[in-house]
C-alpha atoms as a PDB file:
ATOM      1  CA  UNK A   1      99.994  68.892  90.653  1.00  0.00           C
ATOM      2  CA  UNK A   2      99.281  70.098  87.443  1.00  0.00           C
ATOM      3  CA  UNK A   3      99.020  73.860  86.521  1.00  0.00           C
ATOM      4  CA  UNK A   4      97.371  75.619  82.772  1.00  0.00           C
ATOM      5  CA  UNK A   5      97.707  79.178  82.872  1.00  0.00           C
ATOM      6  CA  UNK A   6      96.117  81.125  79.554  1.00  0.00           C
ATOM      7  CA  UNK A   7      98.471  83.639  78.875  1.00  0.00           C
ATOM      8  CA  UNK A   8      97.121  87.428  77.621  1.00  0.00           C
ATOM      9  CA  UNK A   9      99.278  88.747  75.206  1.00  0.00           C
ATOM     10  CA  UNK A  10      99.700  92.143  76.044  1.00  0.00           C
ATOM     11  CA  UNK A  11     101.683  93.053  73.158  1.00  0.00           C
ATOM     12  CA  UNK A  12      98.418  92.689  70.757  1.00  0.00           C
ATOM     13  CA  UNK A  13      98.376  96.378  68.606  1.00  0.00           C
ATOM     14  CA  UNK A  14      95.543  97.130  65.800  1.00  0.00           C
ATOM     15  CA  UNK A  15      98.002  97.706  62.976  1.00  0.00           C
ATOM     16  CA  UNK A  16      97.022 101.161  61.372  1.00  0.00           C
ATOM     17  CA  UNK A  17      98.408 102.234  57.790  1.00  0.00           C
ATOM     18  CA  UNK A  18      99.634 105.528  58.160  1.00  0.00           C
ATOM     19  CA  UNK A  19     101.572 103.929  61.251  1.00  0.00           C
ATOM     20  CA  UNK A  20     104.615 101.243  61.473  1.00  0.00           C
ATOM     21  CA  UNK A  21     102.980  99.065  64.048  1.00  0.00           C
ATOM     22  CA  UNK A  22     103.399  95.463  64.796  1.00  0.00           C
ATOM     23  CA  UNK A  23     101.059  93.129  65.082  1.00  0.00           C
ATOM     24  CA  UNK A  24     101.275  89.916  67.306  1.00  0.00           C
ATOM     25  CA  UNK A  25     100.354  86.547  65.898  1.00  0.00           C
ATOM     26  CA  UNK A  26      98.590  85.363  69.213  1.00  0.00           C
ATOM     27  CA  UNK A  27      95.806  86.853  71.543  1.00  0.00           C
ATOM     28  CA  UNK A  28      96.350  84.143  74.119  1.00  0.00           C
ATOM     29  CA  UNK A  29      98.087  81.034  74.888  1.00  0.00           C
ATOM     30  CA  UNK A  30      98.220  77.958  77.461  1.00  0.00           C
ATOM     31  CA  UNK A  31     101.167  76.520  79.401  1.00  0.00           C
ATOM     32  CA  UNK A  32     100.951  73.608  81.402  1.00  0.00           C
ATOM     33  CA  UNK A  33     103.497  73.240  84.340  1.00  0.00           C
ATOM     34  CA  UNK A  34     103.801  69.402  86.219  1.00  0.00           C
ATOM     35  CA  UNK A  35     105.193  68.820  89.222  1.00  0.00           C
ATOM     36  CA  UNK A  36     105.045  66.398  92.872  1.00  0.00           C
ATOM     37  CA  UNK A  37     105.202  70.029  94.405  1.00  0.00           C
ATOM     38  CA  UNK A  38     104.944  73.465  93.572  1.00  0.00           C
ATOM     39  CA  UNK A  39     108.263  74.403  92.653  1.00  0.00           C
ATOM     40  CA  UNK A  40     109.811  77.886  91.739  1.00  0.00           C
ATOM     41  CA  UNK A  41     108.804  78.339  88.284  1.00  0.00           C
ATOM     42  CA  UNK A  42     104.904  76.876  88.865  1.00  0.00           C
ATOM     43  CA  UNK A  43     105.494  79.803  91.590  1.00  0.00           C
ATOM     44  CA  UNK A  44     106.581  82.622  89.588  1.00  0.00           C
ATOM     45  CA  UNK A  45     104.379  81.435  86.575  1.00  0.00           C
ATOM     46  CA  UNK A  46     102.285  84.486  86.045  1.00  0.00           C
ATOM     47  CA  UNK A  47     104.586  86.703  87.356  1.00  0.00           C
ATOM     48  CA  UNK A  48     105.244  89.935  84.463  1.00  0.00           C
ATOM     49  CA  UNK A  49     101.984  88.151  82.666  1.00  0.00           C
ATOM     50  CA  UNK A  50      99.057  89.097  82.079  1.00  0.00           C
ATOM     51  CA  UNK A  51      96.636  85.830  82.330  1.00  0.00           C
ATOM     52  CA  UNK A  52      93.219  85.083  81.289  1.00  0.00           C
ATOM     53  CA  UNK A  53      92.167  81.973  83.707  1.00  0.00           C
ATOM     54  CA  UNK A  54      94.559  79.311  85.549  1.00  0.00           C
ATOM     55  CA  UNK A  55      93.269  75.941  86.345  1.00  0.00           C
ATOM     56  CA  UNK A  56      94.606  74.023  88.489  1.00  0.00           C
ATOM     57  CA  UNK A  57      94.261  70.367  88.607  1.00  0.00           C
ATOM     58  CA  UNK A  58      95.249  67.450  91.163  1.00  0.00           C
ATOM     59  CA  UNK A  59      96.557  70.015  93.814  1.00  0.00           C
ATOM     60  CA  UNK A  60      97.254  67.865  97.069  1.00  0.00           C
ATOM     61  CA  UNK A  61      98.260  70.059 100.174  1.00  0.00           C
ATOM     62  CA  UNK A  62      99.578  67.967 103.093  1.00  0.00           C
ATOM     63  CA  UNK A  63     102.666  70.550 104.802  1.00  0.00           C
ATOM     64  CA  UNK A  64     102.310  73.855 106.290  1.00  0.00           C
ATOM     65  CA  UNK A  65     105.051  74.475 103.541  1.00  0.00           C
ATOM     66  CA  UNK A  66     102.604  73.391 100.590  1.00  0.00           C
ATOM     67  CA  UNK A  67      99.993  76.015 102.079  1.00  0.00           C
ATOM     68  CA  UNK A  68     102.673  78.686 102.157  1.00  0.00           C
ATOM     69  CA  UNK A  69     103.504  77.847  98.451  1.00  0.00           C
ATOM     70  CA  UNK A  70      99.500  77.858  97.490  1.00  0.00           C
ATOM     71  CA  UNK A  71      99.327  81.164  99.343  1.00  0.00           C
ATOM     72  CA  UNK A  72     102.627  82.872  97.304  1.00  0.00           C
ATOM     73  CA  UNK A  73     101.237  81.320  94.011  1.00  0.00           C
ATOM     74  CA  UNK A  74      97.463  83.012  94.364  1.00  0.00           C
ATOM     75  CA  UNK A  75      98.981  86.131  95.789  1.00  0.00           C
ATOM     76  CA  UNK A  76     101.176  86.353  92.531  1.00  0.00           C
ATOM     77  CA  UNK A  77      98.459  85.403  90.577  1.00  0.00           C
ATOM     78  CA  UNK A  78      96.032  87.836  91.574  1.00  0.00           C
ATOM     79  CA  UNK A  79      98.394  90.586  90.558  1.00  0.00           C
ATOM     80  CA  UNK A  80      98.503  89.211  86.730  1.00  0.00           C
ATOM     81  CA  UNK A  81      94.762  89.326  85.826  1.00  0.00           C
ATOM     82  CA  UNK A  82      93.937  92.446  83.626  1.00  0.00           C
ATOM     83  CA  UNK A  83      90.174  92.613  84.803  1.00  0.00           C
END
């Protein structure tokens, strides 16, 4: 199984003059996560993160447990998109 998640940086400020603001480098950014199974951190992947789109490839469900660990993933997931 093979997981990208685009990553929102949520961090991203307009930098003004008569303000100290920062500015971050990045507006978004990809991770891929591989794995037999869906392990913990392909679990918890979007969790505190904003994300733009996830893709995931090669995805073979074949135990009630691998259904249960699609099912946490998406629930997660749907919490982290902005829009």
């Amino acid at each position: 199984m093979e997981l990208q998640i685009s990553y929102l940086n949520n961090e991203t400020i307009n930098q003004n003059e008569s303000e100290k603001t920062q500015s971050a480098t990045w507006h978004s950014r990809w991770k891929t996560y591989k794995s037999d199974w869906m392990d913990e951190d392909m679990k918890n992947a979007t969790v505190s993160h904003y994300v733009d789109r996830i893709i995931i490839n090669d995805a073979q469900i074949a135990t009630k447990g691998s259904v249960d660990d699609m099912i946490e993933f998406l629930t997660k997931a749907r919490e982290s998109f902005k829009f």
